[in-house]
PDB file of N, CA and C in Angstrom:
ATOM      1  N   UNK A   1     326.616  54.882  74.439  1.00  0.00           N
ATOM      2  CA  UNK A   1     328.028  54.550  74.369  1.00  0.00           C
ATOM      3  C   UNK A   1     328.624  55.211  73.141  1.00  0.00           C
ATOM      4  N   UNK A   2     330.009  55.270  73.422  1.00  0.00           N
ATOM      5  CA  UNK A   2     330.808  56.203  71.928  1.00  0.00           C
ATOM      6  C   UNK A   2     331.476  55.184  71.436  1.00  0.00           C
ATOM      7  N   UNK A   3     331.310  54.760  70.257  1.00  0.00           N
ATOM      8  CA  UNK A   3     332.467  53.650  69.576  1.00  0.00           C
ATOM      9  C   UNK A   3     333.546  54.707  69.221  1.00  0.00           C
ATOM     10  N   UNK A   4     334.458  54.578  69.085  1.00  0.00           N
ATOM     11  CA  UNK A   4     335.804  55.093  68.520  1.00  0.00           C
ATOM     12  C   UNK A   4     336.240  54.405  67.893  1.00  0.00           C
ATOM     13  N   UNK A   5     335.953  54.636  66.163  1.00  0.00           N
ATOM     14  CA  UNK A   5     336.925  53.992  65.227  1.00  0.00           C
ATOM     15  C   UNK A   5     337.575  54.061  64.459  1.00  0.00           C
ATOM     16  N   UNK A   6     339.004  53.713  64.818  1.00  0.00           N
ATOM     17  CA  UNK A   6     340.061  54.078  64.322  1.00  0.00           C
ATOM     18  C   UNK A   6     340.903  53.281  62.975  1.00  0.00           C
ATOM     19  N   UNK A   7     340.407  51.972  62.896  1.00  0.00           N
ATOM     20  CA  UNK A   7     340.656  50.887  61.944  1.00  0.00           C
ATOM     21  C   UNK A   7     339.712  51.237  60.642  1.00  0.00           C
ATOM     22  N   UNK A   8     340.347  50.476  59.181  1.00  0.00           N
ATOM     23  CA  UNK A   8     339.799  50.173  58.267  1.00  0.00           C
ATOM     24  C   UNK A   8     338.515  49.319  58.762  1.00  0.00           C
ATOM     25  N   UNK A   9     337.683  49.869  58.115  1.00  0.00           N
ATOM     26  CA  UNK A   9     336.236  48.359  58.474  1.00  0.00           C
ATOM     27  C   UNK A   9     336.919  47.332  57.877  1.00  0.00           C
ATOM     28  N   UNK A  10     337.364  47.079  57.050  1.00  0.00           N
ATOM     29  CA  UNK A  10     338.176  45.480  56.589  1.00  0.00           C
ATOM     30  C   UNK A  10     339.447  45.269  57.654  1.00  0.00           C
ATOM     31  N   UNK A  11     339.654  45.498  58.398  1.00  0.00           N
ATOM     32  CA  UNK A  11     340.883  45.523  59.740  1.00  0.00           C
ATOM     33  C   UNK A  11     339.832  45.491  60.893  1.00  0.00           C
ATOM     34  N   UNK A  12     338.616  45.867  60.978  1.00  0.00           N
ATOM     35  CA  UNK A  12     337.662  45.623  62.510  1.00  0.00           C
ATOM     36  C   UNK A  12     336.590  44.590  62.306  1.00  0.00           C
ATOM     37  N   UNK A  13     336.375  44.142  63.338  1.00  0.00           N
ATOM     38  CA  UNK A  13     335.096  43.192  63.315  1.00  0.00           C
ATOM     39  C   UNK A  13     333.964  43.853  63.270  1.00  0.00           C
ATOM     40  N   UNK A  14     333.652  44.077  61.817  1.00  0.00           N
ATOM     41  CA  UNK A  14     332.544  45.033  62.277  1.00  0.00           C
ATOM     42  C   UNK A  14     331.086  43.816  62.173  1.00  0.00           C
ATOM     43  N   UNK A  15     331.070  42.571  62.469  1.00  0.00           N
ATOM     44  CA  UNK A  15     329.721  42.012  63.017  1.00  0.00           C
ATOM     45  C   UNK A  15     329.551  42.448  64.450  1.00  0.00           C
ATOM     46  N   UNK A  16     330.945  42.435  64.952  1.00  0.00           N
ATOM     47  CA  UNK A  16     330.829  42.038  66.595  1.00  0.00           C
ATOM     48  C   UNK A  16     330.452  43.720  67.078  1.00  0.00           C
ATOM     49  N   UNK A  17     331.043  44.604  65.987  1.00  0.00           N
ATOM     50  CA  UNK A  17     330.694  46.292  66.378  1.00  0.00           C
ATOM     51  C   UNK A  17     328.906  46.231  66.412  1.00  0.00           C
ATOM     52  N   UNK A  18     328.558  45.797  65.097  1.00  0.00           N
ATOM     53  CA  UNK A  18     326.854  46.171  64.971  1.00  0.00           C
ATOM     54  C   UNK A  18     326.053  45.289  66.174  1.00  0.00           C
ATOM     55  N   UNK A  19     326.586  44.126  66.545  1.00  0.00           N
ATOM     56  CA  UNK A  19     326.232  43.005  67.594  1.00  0.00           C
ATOM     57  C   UNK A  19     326.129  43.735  68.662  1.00  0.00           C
ATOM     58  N   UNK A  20     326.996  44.859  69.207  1.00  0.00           N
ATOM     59  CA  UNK A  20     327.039  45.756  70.390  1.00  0.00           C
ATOM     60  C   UNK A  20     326.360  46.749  70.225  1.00  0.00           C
ATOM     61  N   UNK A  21     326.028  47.441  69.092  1.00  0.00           N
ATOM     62  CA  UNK A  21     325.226  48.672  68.794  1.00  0.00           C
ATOM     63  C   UNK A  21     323.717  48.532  69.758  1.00  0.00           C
ATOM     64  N   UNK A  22     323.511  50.008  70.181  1.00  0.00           N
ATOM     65  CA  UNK A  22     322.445  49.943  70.924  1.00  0.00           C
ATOM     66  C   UNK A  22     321.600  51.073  70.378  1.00  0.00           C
ATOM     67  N   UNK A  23     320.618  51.578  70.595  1.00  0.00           N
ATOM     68  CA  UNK A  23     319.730  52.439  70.423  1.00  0.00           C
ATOM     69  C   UNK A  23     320.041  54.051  70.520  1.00  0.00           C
ATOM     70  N   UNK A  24     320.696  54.750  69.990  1.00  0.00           N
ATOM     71  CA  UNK A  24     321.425  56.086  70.057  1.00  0.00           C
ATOM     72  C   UNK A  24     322.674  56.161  70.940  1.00  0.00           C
ATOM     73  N   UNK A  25     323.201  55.488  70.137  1.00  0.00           N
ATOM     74  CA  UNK A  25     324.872  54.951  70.286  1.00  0.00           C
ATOM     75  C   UNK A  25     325.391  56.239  69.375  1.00  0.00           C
ATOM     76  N   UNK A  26     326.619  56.788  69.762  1.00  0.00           N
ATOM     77  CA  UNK A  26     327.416  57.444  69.080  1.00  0.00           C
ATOM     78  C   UNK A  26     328.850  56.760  68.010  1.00  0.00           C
ATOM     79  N   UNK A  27     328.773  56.421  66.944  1.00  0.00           N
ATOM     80  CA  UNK A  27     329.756  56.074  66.249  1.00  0.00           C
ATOM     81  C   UNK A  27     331.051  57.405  65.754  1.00  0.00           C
ATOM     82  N   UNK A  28     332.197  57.146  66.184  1.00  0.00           N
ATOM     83  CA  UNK A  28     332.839  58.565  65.575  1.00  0.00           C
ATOM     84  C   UNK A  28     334.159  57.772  64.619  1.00  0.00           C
ATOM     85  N   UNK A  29     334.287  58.190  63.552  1.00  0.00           N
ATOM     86  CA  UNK A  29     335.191  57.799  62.826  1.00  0.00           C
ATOM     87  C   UNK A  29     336.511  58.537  62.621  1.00  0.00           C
ATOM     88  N   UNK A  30     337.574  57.948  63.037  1.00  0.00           N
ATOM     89  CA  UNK A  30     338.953  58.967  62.895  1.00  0.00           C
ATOM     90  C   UNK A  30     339.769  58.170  62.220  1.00  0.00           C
ATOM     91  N   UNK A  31     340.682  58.180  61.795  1.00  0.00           N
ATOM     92  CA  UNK A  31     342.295  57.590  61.126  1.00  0.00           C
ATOM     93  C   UNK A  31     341.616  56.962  60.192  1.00  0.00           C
ATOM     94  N   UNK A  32     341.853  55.447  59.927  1.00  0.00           N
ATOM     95  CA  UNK A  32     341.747  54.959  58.615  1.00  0.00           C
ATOM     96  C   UNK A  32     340.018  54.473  58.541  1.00  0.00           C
ATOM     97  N   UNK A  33     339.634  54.522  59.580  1.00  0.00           N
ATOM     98  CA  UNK A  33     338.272  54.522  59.623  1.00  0.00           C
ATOM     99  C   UNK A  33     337.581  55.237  58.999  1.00  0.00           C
ATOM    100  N   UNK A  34     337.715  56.780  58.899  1.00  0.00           N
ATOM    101  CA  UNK A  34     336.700  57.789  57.835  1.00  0.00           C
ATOM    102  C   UNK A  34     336.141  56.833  56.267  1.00  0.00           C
ATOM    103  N   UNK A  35     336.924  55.725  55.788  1.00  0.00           N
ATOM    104  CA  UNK A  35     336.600  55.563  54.682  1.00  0.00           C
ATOM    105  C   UNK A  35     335.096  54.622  54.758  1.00  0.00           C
ATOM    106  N   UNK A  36     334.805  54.413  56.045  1.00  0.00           N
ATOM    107  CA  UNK A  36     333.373  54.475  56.464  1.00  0.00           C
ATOM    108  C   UNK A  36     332.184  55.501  56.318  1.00  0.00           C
ATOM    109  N   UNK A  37     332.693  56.692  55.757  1.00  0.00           N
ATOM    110  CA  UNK A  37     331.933  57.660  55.780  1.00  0.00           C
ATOM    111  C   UNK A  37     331.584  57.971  54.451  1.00  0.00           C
ATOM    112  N   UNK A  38     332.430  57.567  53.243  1.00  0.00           N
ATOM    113  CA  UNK A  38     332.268  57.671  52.301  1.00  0.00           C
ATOM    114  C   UNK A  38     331.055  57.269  51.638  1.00  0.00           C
ATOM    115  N   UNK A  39     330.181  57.601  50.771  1.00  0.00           N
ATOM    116  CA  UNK A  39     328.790  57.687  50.320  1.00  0.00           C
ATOM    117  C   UNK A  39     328.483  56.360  49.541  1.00  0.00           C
ATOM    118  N   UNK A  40     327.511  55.654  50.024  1.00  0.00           N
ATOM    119  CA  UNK A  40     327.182  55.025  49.088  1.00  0.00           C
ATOM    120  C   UNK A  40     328.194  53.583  49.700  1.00  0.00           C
ATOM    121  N   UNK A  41     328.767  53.354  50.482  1.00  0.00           N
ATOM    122  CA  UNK A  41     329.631  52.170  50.921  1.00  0.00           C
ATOM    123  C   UNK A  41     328.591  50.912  51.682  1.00  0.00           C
ATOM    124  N   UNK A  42     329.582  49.656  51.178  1.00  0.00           N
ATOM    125  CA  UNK A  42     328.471  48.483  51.822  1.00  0.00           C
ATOM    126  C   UNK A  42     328.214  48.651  53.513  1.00  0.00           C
ATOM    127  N   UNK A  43     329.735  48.893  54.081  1.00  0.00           N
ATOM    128  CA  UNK A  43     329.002  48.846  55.709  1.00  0.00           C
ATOM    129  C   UNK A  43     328.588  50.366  56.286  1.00  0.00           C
ATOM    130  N   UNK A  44     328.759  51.079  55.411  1.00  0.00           N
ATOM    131  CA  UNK A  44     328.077  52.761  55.870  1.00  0.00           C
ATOM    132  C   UNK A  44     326.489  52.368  55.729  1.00  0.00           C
ATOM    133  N   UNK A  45     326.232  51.253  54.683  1.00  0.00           N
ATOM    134  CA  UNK A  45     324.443  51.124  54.735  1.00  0.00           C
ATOM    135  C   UNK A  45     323.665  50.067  55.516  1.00  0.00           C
ATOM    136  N   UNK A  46     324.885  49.223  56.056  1.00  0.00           N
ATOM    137  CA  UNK A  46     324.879  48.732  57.143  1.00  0.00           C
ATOM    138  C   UNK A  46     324.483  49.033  58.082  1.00  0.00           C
ATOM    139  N   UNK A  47     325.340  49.967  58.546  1.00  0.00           N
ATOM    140  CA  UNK A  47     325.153  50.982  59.810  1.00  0.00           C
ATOM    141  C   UNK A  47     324.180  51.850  59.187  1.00  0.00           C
ATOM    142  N   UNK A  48     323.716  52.283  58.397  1.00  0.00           N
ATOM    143  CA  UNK A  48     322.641  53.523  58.637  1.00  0.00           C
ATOM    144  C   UNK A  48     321.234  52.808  58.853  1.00  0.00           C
ATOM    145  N   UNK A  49     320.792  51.458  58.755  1.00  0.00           N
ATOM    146  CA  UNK A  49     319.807  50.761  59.502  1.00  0.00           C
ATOM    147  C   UNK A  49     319.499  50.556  61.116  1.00  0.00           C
ATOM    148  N   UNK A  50     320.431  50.931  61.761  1.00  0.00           N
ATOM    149  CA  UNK A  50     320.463  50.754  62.945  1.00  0.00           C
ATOM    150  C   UNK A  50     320.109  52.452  63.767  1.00  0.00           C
ATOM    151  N   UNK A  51     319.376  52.872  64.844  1.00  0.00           N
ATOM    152  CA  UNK A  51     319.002  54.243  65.508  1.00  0.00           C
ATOM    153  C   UNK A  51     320.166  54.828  66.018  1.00  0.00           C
ATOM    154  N   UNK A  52     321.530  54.804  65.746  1.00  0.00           N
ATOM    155  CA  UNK A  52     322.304  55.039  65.497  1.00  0.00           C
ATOM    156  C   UNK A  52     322.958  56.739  65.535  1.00  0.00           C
ATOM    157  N   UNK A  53     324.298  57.474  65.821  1.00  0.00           N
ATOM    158  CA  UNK A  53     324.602  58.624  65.366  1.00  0.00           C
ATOM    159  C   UNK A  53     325.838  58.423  64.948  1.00  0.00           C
ATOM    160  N   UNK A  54     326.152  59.264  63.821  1.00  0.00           N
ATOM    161  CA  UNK A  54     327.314  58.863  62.719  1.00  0.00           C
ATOM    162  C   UNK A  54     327.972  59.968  62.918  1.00  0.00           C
ATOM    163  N   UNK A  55     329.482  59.550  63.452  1.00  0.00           N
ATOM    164  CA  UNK A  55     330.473  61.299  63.579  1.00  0.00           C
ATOM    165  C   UNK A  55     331.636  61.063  62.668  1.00  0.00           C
ATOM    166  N   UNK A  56     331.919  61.667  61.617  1.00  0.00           N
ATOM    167  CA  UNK A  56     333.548  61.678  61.173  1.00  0.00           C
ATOM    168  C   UNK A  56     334.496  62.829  61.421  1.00  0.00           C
ATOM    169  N   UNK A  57     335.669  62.514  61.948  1.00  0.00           N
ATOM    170  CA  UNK A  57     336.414  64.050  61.933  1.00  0.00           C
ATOM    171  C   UNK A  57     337.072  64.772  60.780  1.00  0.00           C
ATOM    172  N   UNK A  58     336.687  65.781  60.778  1.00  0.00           N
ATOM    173  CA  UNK A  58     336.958  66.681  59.704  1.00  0.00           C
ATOM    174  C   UNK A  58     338.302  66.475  59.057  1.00  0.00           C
ATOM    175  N   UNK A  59     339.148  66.631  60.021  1.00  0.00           N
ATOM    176  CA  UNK A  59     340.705  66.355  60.038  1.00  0.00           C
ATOM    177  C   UNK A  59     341.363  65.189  59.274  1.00  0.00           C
ATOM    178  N   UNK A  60     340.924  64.356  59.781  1.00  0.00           N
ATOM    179  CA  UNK A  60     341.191  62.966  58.945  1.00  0.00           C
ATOM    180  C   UNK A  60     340.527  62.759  57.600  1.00  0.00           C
ATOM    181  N   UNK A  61     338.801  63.344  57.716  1.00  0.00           N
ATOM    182  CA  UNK A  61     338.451  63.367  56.233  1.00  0.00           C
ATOM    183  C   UNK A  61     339.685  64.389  54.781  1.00  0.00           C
ATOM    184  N   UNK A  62     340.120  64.999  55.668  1.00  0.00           N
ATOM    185  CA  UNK A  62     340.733  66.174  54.678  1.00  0.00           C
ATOM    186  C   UNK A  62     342.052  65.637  54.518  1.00  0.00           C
ATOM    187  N   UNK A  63     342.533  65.054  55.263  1.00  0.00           N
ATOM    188  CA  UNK A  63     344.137  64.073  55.330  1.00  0.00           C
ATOM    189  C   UNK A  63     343.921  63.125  54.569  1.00  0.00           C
ATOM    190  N   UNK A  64     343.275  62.940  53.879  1.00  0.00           N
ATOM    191  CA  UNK A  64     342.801  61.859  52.941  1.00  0.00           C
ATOM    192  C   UNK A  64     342.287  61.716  51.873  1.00  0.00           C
ATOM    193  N   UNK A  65     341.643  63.467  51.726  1.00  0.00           N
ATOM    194  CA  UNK A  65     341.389  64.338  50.480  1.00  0.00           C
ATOM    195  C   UNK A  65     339.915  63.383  50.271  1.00  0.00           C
ATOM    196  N   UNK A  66     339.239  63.493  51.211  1.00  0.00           N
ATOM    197  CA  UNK A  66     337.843  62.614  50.772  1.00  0.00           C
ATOM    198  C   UNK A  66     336.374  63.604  51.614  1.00  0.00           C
ATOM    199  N   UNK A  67     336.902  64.839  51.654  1.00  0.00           N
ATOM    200  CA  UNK A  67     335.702  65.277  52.600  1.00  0.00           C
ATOM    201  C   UNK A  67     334.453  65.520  51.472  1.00  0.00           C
ATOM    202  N   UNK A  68     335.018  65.888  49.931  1.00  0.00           N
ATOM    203  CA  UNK A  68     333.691  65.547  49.243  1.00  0.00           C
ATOM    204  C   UNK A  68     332.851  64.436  48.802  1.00  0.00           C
ATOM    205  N   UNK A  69     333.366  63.720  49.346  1.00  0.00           N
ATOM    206  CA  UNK A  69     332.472  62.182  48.824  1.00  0.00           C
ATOM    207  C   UNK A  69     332.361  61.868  50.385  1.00  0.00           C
ATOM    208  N   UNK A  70     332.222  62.183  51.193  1.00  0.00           N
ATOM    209  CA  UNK A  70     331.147  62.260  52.351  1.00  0.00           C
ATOM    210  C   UNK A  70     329.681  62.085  52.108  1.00  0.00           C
ATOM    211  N   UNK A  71     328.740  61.084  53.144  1.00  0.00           N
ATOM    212  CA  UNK A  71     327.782  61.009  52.821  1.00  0.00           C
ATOM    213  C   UNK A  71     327.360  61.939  54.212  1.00  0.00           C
ATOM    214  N   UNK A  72     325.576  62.353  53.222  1.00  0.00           N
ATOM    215  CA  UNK A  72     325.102  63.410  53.698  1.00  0.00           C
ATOM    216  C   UNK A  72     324.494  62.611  54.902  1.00  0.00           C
ATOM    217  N   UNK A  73     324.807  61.901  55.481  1.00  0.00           N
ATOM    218  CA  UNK A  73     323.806  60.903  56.577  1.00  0.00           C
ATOM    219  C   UNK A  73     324.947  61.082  58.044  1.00  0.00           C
ATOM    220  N   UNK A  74     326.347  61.563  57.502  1.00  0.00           N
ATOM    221  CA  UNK A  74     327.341  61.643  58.722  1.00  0.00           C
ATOM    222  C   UNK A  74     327.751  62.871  59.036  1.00  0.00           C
ATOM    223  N   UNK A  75     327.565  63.246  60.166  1.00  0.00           N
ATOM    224  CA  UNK A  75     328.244  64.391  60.659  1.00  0.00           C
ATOM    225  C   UNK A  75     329.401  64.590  60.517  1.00  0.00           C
ATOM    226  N   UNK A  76     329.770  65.819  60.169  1.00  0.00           N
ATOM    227  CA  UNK A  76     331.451  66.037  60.177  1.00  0.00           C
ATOM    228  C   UNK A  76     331.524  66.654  61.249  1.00  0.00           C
ATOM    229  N   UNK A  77     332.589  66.480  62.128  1.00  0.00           N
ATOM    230  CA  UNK A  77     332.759  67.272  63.305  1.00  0.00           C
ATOM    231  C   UNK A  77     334.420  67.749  63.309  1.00  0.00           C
ATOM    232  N   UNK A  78     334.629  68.162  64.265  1.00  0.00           N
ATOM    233  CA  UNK A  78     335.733  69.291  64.470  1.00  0.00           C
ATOM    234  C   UNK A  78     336.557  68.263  66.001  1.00  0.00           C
ATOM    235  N   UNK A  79     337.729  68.803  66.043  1.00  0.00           N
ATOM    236  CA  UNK A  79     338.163  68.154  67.687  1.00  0.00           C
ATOM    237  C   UNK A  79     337.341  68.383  68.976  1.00  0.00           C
ATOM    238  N   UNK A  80     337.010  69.759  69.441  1.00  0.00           N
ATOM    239  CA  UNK A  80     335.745  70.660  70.001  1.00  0.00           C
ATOM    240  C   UNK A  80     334.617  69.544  69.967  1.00  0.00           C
ATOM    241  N   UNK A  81     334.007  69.240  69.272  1.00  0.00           N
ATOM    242  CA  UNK A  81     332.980  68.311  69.121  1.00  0.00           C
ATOM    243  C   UNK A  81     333.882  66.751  69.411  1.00  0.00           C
ATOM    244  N   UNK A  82     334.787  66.671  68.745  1.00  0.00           N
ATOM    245  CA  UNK A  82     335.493  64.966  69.844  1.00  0.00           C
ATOM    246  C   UNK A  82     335.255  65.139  70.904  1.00  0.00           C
ATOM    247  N   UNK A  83     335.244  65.967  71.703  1.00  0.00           N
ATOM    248  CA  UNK A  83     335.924  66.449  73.315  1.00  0.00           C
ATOM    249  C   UNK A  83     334.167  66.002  74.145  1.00  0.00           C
ATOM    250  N   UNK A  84     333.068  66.809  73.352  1.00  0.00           N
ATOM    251  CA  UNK A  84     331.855  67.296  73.623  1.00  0.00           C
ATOM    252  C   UNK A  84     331.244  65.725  73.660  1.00  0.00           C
ATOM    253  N   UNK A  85     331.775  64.953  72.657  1.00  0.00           N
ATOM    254  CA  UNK A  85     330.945  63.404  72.579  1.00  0.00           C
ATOM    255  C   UNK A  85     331.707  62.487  74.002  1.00  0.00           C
ATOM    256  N   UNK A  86     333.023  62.617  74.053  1.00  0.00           N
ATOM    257  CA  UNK A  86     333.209  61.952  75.091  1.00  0.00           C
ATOM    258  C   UNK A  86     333.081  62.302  76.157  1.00  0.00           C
ATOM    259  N   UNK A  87     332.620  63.654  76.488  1.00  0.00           N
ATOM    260  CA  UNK A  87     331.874  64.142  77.711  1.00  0.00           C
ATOM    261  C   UNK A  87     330.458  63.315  77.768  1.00  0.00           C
ATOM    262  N   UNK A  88     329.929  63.334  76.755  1.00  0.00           N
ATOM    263  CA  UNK A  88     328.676  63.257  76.691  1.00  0.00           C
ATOM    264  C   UNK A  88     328.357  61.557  76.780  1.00  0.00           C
ATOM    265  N   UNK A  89     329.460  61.048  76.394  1.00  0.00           N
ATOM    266  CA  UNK A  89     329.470  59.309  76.582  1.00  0.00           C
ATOM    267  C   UNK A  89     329.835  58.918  77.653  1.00  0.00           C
ATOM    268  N   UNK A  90     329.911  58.580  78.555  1.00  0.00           N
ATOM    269  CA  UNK A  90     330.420  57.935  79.859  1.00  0.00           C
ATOM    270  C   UNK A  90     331.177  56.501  79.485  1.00  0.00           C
ATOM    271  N   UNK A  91     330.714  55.894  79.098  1.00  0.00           N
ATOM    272  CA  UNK A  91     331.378  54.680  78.438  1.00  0.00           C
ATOM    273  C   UNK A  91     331.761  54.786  76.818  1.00  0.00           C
ATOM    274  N   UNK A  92     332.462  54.554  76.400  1.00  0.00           N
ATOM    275  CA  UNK A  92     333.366  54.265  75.593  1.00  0.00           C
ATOM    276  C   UNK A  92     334.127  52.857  74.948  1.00  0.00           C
ATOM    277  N   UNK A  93     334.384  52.779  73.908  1.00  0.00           N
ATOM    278  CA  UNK A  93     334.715  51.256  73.457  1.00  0.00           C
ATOM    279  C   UNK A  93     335.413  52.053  72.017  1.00  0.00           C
ATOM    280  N   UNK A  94     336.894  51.622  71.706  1.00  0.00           N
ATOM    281  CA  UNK A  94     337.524  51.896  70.629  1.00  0.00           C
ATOM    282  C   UNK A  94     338.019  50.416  69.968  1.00  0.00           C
ATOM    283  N   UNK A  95     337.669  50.812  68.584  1.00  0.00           N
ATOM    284  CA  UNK A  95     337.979  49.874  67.753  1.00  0.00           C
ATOM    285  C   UNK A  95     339.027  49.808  66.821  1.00  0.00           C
TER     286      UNK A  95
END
């Protein structure tokens, strides 16, 4: 499944997100969500316990002037690669 998240983690439920997480689940982070991606954060180490794949978009990291304090554990991806995950997800769930 692809989570799509678009909220602050302090604006989403993120118990009820990790409660749904399954075994090579795709997480992709866009809008105010990227600040999930940032290095070293309480629920980025949250989530990196779980078998998990971590996507942030480039776009939003850079709209926000935070693509260097990116942690090295999340993919940065491009729109091209948005397109490629929700091909690749059949189901879907945005947060």
């Amino acid at each position: 499944m692809l989570h799509i998240l678009m909220r602050s983690p302090f604006e989403t439920d993120m118990v009820l997100l990790m409660d749904m997480l399954e075994s090579f689940d795709d997480i992709l982070m866009l809008q105010n969500s990227v600040i999930l991606a940032l290095d070293n954060n309480f629920f980025l180490k949250k989530l990196l316990s779980f078998p998990i794949f971590l996507y942030v978009l480039e776009e939003d990291l850079c709209a926000r002037g935070i693509t260097m304090k990116t942690s090295s554990y999340v993919t940065v991806v491009n729109y091209s690669k948005f397109v490629n995950l929700t091909v690749k997800n059949k189901n879907q769930m945005l947060w």
